[in-house]
Protein backbone atom coordinates (compact mmCIF):
# COMPACT_ATOMS: atom_id res chain seq x y z
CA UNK A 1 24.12 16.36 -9.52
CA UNK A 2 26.10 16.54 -13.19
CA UNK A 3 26.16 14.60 -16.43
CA UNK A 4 29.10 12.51 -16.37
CA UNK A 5 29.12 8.16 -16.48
CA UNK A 6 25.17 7.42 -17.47
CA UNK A 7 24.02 4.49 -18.40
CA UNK A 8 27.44 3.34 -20.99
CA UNK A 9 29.29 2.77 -17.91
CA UNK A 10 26.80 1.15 -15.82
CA UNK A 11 26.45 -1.20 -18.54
CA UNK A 12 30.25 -1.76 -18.52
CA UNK A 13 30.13 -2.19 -14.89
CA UNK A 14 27.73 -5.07 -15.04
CA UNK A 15 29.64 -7.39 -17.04
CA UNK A 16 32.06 -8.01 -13.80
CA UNK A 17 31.24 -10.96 -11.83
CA UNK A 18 29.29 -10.20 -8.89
CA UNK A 19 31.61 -12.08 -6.42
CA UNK A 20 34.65 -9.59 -7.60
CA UNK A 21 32.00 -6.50 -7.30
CA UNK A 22 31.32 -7.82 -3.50
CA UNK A 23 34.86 -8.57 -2.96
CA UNK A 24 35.45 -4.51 -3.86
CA UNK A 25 33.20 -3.29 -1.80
CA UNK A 26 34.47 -5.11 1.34
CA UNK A 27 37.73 -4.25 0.60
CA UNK A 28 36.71 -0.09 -0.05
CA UNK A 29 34.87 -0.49 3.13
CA UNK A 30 37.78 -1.45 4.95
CA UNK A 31 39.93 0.88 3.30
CA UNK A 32 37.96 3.84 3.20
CA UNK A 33 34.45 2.94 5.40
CA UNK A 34 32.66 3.76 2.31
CA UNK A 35 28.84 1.73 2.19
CA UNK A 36 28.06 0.12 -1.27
CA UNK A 37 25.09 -2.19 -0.84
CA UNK A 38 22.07 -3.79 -3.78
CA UNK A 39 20.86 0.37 -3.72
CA UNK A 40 24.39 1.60 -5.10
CA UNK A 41 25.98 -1.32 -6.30
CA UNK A 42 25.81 0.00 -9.79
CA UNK A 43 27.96 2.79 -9.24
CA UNK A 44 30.89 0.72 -7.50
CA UNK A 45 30.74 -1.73 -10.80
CA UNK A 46 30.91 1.21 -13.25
CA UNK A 47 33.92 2.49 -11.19
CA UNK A 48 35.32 -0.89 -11.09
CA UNK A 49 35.07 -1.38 -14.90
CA UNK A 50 36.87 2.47 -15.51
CA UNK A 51 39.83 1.54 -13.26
CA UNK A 52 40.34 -1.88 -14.45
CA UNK A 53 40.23 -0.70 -18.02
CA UNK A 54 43.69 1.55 -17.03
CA UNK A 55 45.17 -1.46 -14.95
CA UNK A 56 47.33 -4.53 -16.25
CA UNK A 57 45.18 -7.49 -16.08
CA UNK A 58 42.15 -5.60 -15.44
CA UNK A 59 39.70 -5.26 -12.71
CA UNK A 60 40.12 -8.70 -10.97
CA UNK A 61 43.82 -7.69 -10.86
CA UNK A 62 43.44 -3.89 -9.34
CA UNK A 63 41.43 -5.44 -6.66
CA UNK A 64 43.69 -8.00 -6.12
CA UNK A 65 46.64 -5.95 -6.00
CA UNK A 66 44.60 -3.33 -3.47
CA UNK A 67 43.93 -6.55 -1.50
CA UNK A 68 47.91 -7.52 -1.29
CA UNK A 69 48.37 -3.76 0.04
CA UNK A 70 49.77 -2.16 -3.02
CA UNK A 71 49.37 1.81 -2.76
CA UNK A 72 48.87 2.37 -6.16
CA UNK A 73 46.30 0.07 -6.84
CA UNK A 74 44.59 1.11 -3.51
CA UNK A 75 44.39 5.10 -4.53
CA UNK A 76 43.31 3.90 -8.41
CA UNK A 77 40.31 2.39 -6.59
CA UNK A 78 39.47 4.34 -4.23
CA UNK A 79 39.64 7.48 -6.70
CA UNK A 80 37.16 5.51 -9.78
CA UNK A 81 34.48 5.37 -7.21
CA UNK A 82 34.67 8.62 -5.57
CA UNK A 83 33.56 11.02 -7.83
CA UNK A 84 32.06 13.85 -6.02
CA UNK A 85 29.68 16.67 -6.66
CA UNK A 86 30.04 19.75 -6.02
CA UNK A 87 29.94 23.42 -6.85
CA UNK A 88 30.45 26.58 -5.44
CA UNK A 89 28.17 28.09 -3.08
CA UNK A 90 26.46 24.93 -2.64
CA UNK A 91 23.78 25.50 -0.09
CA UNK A 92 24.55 29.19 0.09
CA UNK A 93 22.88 29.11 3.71
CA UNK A 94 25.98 27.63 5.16
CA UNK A 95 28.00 30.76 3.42
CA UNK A 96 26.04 33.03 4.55
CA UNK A 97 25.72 31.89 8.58
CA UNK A 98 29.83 31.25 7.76
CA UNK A 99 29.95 35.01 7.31
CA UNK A 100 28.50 35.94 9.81
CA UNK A 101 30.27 33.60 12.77
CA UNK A 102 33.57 33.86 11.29
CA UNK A 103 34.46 37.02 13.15
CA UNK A 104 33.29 35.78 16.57
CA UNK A 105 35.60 32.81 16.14
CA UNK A 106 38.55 35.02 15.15
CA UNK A 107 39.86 35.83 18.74
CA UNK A 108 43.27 37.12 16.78
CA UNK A 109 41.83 38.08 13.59
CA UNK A 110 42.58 34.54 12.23
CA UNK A 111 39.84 31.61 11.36
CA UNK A 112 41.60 28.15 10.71
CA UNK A 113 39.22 26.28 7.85
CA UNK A 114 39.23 22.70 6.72
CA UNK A 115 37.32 21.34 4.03
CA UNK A 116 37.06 17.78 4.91
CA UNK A 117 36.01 15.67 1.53
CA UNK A 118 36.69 18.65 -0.85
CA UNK A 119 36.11 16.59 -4.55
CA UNK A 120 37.47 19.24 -7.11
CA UNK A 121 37.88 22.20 -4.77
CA UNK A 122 34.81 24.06 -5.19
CA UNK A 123 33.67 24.31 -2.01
CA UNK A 124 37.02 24.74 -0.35
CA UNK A 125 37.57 27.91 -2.59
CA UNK A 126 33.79 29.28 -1.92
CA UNK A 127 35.08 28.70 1.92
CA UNK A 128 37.90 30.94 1.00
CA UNK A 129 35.84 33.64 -0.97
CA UNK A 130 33.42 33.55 2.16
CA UNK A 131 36.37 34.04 4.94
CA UNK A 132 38.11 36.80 2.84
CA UNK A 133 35.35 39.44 3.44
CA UNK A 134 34.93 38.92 6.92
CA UNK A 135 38.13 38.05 8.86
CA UNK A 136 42.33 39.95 8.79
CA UNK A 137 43.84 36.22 8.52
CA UNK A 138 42.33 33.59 6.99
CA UNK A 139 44.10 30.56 6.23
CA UNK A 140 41.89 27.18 4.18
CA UNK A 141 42.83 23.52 3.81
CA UNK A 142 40.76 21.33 1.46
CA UNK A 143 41.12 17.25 1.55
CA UNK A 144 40.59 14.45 -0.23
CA UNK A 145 40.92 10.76 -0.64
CA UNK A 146 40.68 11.25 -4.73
CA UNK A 147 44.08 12.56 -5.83
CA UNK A 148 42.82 13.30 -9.23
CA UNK A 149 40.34 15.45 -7.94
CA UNK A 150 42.88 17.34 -5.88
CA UNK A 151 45.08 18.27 -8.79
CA UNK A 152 41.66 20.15 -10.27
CA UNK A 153 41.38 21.67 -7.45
CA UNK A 154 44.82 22.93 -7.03
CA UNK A 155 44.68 24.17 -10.77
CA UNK A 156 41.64 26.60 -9.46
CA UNK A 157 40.18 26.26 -13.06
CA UNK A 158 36.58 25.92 -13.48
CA UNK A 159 33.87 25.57 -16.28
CA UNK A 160 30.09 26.57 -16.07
CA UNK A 161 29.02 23.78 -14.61
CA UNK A 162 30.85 24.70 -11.16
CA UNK A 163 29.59 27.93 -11.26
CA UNK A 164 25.79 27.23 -11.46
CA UNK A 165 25.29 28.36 -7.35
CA UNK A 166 23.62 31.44 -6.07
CA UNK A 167 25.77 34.19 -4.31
CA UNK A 168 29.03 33.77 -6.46
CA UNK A 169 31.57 36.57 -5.75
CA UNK A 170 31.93 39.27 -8.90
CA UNK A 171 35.36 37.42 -9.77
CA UNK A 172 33.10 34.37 -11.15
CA UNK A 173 30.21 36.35 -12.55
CA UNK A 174 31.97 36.13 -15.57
CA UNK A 175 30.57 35.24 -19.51
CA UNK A 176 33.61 32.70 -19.86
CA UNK A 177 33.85 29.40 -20.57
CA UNK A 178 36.28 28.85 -18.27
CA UNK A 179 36.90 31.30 -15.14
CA UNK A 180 40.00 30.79 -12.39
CA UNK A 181 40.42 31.80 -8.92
CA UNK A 182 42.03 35.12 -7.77
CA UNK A 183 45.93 35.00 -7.71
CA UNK A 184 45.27 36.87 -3.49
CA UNK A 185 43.12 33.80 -2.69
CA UNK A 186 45.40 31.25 -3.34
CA UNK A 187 47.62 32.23 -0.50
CA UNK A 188 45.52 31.28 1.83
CA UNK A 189 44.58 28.06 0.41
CA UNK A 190 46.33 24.80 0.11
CA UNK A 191 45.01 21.30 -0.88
CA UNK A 192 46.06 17.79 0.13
CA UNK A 193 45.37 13.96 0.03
CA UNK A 194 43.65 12.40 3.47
CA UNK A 195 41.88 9.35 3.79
CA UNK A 196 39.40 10.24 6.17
CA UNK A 197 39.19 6.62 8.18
CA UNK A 198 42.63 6.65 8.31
CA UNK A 199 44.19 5.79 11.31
CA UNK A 200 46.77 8.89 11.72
CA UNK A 201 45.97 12.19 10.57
CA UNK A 202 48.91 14.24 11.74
CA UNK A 203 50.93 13.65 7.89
CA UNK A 204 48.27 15.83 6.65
CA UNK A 205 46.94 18.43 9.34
CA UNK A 206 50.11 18.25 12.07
CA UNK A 207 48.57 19.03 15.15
CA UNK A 208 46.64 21.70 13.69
CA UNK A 209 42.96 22.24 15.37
CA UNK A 210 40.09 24.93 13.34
CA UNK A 211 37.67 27.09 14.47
CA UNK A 212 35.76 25.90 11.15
CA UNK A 213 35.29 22.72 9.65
CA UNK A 214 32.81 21.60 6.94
CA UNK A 215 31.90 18.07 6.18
CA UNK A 216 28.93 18.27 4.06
CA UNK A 217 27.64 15.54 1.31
CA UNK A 218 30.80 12.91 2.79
CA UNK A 219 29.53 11.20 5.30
CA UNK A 220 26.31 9.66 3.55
CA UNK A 221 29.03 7.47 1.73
CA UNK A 222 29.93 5.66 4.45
CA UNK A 223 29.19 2.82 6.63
CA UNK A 224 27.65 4.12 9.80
CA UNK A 225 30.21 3.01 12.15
CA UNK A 226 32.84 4.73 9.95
CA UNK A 227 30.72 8.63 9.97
CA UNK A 228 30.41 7.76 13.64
CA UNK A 229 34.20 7.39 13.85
CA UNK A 230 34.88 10.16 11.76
CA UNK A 231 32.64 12.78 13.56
CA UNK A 232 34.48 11.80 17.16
CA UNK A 233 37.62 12.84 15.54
CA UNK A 234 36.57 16.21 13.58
CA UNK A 235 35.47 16.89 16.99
CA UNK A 236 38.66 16.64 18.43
CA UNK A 237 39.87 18.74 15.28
CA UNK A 238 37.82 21.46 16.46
CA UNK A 239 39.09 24.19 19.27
CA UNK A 240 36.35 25.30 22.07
CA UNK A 241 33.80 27.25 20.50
CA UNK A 242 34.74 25.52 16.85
CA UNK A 243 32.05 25.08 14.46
CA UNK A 244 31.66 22.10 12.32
CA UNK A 245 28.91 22.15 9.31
CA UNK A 246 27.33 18.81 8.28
CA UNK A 247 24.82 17.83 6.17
CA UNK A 248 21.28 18.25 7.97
CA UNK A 249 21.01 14.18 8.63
CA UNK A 250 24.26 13.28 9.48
CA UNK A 251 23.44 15.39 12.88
CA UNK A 252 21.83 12.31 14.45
CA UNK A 253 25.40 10.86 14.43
CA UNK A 254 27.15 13.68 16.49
CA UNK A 255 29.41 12.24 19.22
CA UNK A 256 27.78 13.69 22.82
CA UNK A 257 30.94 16.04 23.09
CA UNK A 258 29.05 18.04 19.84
CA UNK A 259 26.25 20.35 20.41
CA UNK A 260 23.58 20.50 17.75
CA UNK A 261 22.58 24.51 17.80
CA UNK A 262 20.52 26.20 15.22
CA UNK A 263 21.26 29.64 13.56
CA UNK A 264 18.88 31.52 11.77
CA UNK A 265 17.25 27.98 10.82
CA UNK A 266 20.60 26.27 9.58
CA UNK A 267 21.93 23.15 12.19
CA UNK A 268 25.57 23.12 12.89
CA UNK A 269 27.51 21.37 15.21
CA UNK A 270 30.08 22.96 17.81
CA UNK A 271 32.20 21.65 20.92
CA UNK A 272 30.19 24.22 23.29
CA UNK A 273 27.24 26.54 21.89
CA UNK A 274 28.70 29.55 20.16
CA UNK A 275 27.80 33.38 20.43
CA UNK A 276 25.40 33.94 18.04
CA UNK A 277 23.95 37.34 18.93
CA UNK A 278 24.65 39.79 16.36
CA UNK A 279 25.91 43.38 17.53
CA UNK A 280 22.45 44.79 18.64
CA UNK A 281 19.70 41.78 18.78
CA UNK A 282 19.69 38.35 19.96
CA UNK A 283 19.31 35.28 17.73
CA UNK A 284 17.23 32.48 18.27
CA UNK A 285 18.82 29.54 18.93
CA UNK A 286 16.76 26.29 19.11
CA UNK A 287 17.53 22.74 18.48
CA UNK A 288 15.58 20.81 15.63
CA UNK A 289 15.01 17.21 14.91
CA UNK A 290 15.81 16.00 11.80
CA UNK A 291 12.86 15.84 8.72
CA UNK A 292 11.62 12.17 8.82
CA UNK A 293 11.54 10.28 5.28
CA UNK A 294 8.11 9.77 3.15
CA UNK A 295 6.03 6.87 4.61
CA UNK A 296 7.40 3.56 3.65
CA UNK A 297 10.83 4.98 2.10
CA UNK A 298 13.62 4.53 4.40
CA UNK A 299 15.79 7.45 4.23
CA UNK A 300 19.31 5.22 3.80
CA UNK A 301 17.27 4.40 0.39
CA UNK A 302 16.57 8.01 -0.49
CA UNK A 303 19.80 9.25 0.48
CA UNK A 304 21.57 6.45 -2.20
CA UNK A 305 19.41 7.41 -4.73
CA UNK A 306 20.91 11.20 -3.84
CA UNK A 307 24.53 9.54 -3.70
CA UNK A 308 24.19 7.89 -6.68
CA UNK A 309 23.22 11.31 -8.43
CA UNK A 310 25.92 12.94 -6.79
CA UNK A 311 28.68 11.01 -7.47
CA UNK A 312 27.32 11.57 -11.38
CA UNK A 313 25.81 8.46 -12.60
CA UNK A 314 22.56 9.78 -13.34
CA UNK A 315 21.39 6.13 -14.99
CA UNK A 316 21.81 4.47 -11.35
CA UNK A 317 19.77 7.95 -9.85
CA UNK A 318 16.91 7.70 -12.10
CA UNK A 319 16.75 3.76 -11.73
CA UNK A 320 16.88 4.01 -7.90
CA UNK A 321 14.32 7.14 -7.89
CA UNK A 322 12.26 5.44 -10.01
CA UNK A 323 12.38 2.17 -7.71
CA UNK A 324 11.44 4.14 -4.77
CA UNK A 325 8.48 5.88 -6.60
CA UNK A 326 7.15 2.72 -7.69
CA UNK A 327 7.62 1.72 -3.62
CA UNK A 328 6.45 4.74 -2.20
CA UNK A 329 4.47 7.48 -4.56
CA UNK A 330 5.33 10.11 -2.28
CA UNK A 331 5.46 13.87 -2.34
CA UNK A 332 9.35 13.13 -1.12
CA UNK A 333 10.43 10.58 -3.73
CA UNK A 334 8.47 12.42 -6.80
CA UNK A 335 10.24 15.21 -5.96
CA UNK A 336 13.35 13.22 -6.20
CA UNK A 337 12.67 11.72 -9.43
CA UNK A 338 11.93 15.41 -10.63
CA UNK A 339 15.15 16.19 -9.68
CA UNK A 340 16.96 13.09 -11.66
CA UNK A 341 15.19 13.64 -14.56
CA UNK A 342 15.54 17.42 -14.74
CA UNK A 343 19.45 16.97 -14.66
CA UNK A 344 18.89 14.32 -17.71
CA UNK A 345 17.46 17.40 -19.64
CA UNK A 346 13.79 16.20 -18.64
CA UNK A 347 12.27 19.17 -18.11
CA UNK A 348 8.53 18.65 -18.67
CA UNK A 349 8.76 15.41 -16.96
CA UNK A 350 10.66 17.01 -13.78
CA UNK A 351 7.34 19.34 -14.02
CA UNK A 352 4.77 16.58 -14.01
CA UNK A 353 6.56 14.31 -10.86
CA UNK A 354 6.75 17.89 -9.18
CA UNK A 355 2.98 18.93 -10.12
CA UNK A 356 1.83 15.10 -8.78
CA UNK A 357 3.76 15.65 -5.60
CA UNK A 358 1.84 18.58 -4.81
CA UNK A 359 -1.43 17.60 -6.01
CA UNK A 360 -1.07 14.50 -3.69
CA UNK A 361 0.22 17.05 -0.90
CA UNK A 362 -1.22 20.42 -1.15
CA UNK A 363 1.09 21.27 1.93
CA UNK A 364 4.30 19.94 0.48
CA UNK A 365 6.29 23.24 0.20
CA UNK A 366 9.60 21.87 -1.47
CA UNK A 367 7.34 20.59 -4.19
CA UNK A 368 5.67 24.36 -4.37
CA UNK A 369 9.23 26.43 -4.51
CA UNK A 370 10.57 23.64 -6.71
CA UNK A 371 7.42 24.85 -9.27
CA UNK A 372 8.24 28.55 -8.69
CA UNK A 373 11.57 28.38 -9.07
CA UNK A 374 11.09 26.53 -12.63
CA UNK A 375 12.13 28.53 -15.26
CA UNK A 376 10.06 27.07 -18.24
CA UNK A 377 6.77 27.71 -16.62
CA UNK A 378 5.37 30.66 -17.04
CA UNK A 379 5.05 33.92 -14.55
CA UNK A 380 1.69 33.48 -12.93
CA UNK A 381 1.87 30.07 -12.28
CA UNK A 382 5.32 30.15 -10.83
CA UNK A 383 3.75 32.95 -8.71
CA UNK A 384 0.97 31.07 -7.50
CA UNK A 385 3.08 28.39 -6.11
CA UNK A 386 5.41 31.03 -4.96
CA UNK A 387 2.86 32.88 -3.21
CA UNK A 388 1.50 29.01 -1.62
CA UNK A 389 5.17 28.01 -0.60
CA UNK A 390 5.53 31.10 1.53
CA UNK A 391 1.92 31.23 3.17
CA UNK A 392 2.53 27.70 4.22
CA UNK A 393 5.79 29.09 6.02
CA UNK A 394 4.27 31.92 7.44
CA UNK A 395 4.62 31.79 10.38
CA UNK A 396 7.03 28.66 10.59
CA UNK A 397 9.94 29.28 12.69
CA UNK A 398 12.56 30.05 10.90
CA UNK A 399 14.95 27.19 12.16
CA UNK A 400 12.30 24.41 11.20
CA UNK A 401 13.50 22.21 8.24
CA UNK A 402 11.00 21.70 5.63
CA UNK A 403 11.44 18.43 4.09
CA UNK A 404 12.42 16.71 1.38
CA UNK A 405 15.14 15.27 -0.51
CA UNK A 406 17.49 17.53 -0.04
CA UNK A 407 15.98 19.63 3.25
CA UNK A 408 15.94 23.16 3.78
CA UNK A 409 15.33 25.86 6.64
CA UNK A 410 12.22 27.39 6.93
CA UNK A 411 14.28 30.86 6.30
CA UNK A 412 15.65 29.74 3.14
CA UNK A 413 12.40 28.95 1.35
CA UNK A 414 10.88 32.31 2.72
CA UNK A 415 14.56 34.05 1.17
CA UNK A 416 14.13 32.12 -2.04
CA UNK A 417 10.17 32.24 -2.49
CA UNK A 418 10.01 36.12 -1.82
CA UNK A 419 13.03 36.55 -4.15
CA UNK A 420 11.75 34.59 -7.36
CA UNK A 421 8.23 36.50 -5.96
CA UNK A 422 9.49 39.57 -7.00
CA UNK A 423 10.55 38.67 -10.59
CA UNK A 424 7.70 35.81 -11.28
CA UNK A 425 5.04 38.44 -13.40
């Protein structure tokens, strides 16, 4: 999540007339399979009102001119309402199980990487930083449908915001305001435009097939059909024994020629199930369904809240959030709320919604880490909920996802938990 449109834009956006906002998002939808319905609608009519502010004749114009075919207009639109989030070493649990299976897929000492749905770059460079320590050759492509994004990306020039992960390489541990990637690392990475539901992506990738592919935070932007689509043919991107990484619910989607494995308690997807035993003990590999939603919130409503967030237009997050609270007071959508607000610089509200979600649920864990990990609280009670996250995990396999709005392996809340444990009093 980051601070960018807010509520000025939304308010910009709804001035359009509804029949042009509907006409855009059939047309996007068409163009790019990307789902804007009554839970995100918002953020398509902010984006909407931005490009059309930057087109002759405005926004009825763009869209008609995207309509007629015109390239230009097409990429202006589909870049306004595309604005990703990301940073690096998001989900450092994907890094870290990346570091570890690189090698095995590196028959020759080389690991072919695509970043499918890259935004700015960040992830495609942690992919990079990741691959470097562990494999002789590796080589890193990042795509995206937003061009403007791309040319950040190639630029390899970040700010703080980007670099607010866990388990960033010593090159961005830096006091900077601004930090840039290694000069060695940029050899091995290139960037370029692809519109994922496109119907030919050889202009981009040639024939090219990867032992690695991630896909994570894309595919919850588009219409069903279209992630179905997409997933059949990152499948046939992948070479036997590939690995593709996707967020935790798009897994349901996989096309049968996928296999859903779990290592050390993170789900990926792979053409046949890879060699995960390490040099001298066997890992446990299980599959794992995916976390159901709170009672009475669907999770297509949850996961647009989420979107909403992540494509930065916190106003629409915290006005879907608060909807579903208001549906549902759940452990699940309090903690969501929690989350929008704390990004709006809520703090001591993002401590109450988290504090209610765990006084309704005295098992929700999330809610519990969430508490410990909370920086304005003070030592012993971020220890107590420490210390209650990980004896409700004890004992929980370490593949099981613990859920919530943004779900995470049993192993990573025992990694976390024990961590902040140690510096809580």
């Amino acid at each position: 999540m980051r601070r960018t449109h807010g509520a000025a834009t939304a308010k910009h956006g709804s001035d359009l007339d509804r029949a042009l906002v509907d006409r855009a998002a059939r047309l996007v939808a068409g163009l790019a399979g990307l789902r804007f319905d009554d839970s995100n609608r918002d953020v398509l009519a902010a984006g909407l009102a931005r490009a059309g502010r930057g087109f002759a004749g405005g926004a009825a114009a763009l869209v008609a001119a995207a309509a007629d075919g015109d390239e230009r207009a097409r990429e202006t639109l589909c870049g306004a309402i595309t604005v990703g989030e990301t940073y690096f070493f998001r989900h450092p649990e994907h890094f870290e199980l990346i570091r570890r299976l690189a090698p095995k897929l590196a028959a020759d000492g080389s690991v072919r990487a695509w970043s499918a749905g890259c935004s700015t770059g960040e992830e495609t460079w942690s992919l990079a930083f990741a691959l470097r320590d562990v494999v002789a050759a590796p080589s890193v492509i990042g795509t995206d449908l937003n061009v403007a994004a791309l040319t950040t990306a190639r630029r390899g020039r970040y700010g703080r915001w980007s670099l607010r992960g866990t388990g960033l390489p010593a090159e961005l541990r830096v006091a900077a305001a601004n930090v840039e990637v290694p000069a060695p690392l940029r050899s091995i990475v290139r960037f370029a435009p692809l519109n994922l539901t496109s119907a030919d992506w050889s202009a981009t990738l040639g024939e090219a097939r990867f032992e690695l592919v991630l896909c994570r935070n894309v595919l919850v932007y588009f219409v069903p059909d279209a992630a179905r689509a997409v997933l059949r043919r990152l499948a046939d991107r992948l070479v036997d024994g590939g690995v593709l990484v996707v967020s935790a619910l798009d897994v349901e989607l996989a096309p049968p020629e996928l296999a859903s494995v779990v290592v050390d308690g993170v789900t990926v997807l792979t053409r046949r199930r890879v060699d995960t035993t390490p040099p001298r003990a066997a890992a446990r590999v299980a599959t794992t369904p995916s976390p159901a939603p709170a009672a009475g919130a669907s999770r297509h409503t949850v996961d647009s809240a989420r979107a909403a967030a992540d494509r930065g237009d916190l106003a629409a997050a915290l006005a879907a959030a608060e909807a579903l609270v208001a549906e549902t007071r759940a452990p699940e959508t309090l903690h969501l709320l929690a989350l929008v607000v704390g990004e709006l610089g809520r703090a001591a509200d993002a401590i109450r919604f988290l504090r209610e979600a765990v006084a309704l649920d005295p098992t929700y864990v999330l809610g519990h880490l969430g508490l410990g990990l909370a920086d304005t609280l003070d030592g012993d009670t971020r220890a107590l909920h420490l210390d209650r996250a990980l004896a409700l995990v004890d004992g929980v396999p370490d593949e099981r996802i613990i859920g919530g709005p943004d779900p995470l392996p049993a192993s990573w809340v025992k990694k976390l938990a024990s961590a902040a444990r140690q510096g809580a009093r």
